[in-house]
Protein backbone atom coordinates (compact mmCIF):
# COMPACT_ATOMS: atom_id res chain seq x y z
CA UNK A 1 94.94 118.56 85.59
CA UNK A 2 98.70 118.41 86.42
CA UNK A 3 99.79 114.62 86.69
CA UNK A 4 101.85 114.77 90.05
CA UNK A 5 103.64 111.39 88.57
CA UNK A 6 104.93 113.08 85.37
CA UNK A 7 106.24 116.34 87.04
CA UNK A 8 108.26 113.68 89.26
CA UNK A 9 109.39 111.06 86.56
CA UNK A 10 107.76 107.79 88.24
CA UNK A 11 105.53 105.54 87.67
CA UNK A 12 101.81 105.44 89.27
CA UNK A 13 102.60 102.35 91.23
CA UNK A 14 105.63 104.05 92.67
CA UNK A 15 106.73 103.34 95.86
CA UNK A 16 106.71 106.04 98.61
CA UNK A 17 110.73 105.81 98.66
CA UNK A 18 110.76 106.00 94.76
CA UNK A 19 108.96 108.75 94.68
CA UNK A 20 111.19 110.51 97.46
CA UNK A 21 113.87 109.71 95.84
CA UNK A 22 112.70 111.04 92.58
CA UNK A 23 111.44 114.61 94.18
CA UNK A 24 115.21 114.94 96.22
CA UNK A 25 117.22 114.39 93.03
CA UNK A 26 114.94 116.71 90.74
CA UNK A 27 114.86 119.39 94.00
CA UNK A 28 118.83 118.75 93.78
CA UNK A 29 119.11 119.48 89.55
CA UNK A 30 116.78 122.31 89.32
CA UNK A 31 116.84 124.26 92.30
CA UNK A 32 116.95 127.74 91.72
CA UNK A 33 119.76 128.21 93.72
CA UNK A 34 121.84 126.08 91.04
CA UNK A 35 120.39 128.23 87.88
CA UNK A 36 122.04 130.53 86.04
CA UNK A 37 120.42 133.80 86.94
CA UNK A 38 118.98 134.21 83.03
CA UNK A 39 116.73 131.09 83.94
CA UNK A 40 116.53 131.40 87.88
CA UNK A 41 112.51 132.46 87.25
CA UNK A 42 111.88 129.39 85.07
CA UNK A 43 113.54 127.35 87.63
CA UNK A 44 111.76 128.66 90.51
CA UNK A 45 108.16 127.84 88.70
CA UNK A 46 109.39 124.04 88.09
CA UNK A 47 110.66 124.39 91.79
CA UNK A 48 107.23 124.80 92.96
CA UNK A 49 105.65 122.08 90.48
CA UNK A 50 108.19 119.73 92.02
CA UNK A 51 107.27 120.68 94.97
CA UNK A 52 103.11 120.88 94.93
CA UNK A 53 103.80 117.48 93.49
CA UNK A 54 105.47 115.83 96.11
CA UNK A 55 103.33 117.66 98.97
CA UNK A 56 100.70 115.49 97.53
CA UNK A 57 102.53 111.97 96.23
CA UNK A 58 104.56 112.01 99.56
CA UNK A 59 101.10 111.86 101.53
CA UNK A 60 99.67 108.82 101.64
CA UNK A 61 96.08 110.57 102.51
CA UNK A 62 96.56 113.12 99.50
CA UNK A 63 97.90 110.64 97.39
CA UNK A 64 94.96 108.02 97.50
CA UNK A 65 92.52 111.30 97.05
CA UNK A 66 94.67 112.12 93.98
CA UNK A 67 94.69 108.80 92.87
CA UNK A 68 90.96 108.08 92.66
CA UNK A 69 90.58 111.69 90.40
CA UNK A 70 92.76 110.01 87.96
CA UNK A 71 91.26 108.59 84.95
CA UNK A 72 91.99 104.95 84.38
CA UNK A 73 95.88 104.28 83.63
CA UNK A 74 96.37 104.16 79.78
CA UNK A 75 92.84 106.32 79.16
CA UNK A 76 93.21 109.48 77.69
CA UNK A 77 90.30 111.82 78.47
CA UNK A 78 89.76 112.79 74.77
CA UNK A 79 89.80 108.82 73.48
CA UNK A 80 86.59 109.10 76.14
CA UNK A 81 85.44 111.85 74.81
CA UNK A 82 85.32 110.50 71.21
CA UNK A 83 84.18 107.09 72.19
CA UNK A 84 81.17 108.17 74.56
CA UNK A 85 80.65 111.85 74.24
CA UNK A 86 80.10 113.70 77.22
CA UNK A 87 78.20 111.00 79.31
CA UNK A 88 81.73 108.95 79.08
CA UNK A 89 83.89 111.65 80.43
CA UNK A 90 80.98 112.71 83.14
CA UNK A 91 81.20 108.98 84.32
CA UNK A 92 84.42 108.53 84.37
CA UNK A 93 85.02 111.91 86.81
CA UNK A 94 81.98 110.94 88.93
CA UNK A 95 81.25 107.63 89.00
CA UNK A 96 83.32 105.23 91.82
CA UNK A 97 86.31 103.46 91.39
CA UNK A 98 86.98 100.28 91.78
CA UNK A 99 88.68 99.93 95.00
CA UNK A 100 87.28 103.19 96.39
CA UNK A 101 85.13 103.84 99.31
């Protein structure tokens, strides 16, 4: 899974201004526009990373869905792995959230 907060540099308790100002200053330093031509291609690809992530952190809607997909802040979906085996990662994608609906 792509982590939407990584591609834009902020924190998962980022505010929605944060993160806007995050996506407009990466949009600004790697547009493709601004690249040299041998690395217009690679800029275009981060380009569209930037931008699938901020079509969904600059949602609130898409954001909370997002959110509650994530694994718990800190876990790392191999520690689960090793620590419960497959029922601990099949838990941890299916079962609720705290907080969720």
């Amino acid at each position: 899974m792509v982590d939407h907060y990584r591609t834009l540099q902020v924190a998962r308790n980022a505010e929605p201004e944060v993160i806007e100002r995050a996506y407009r200053a990466l949009s600004l330093k790697y547009h493709p526009d601004r690249a040299h031509s041998d690395r217009r291609s690679e800029a275009t690809r981060l380009m569209q990373r930037l931008n699938e992530a901020y079509a969904v952190l600059g949602d609130p809607a898409k954001r909370r869905a997002y959110d509650a997909s994530l694994p718990p802040e800190g876990a790392d979906g191999w520690d689960r792995f090793w620590e419960h085996g497959l029922l601990g990662l099949f838990l941890d994608r299916f079962a609720p959230r705290a907080g969720s609906s």
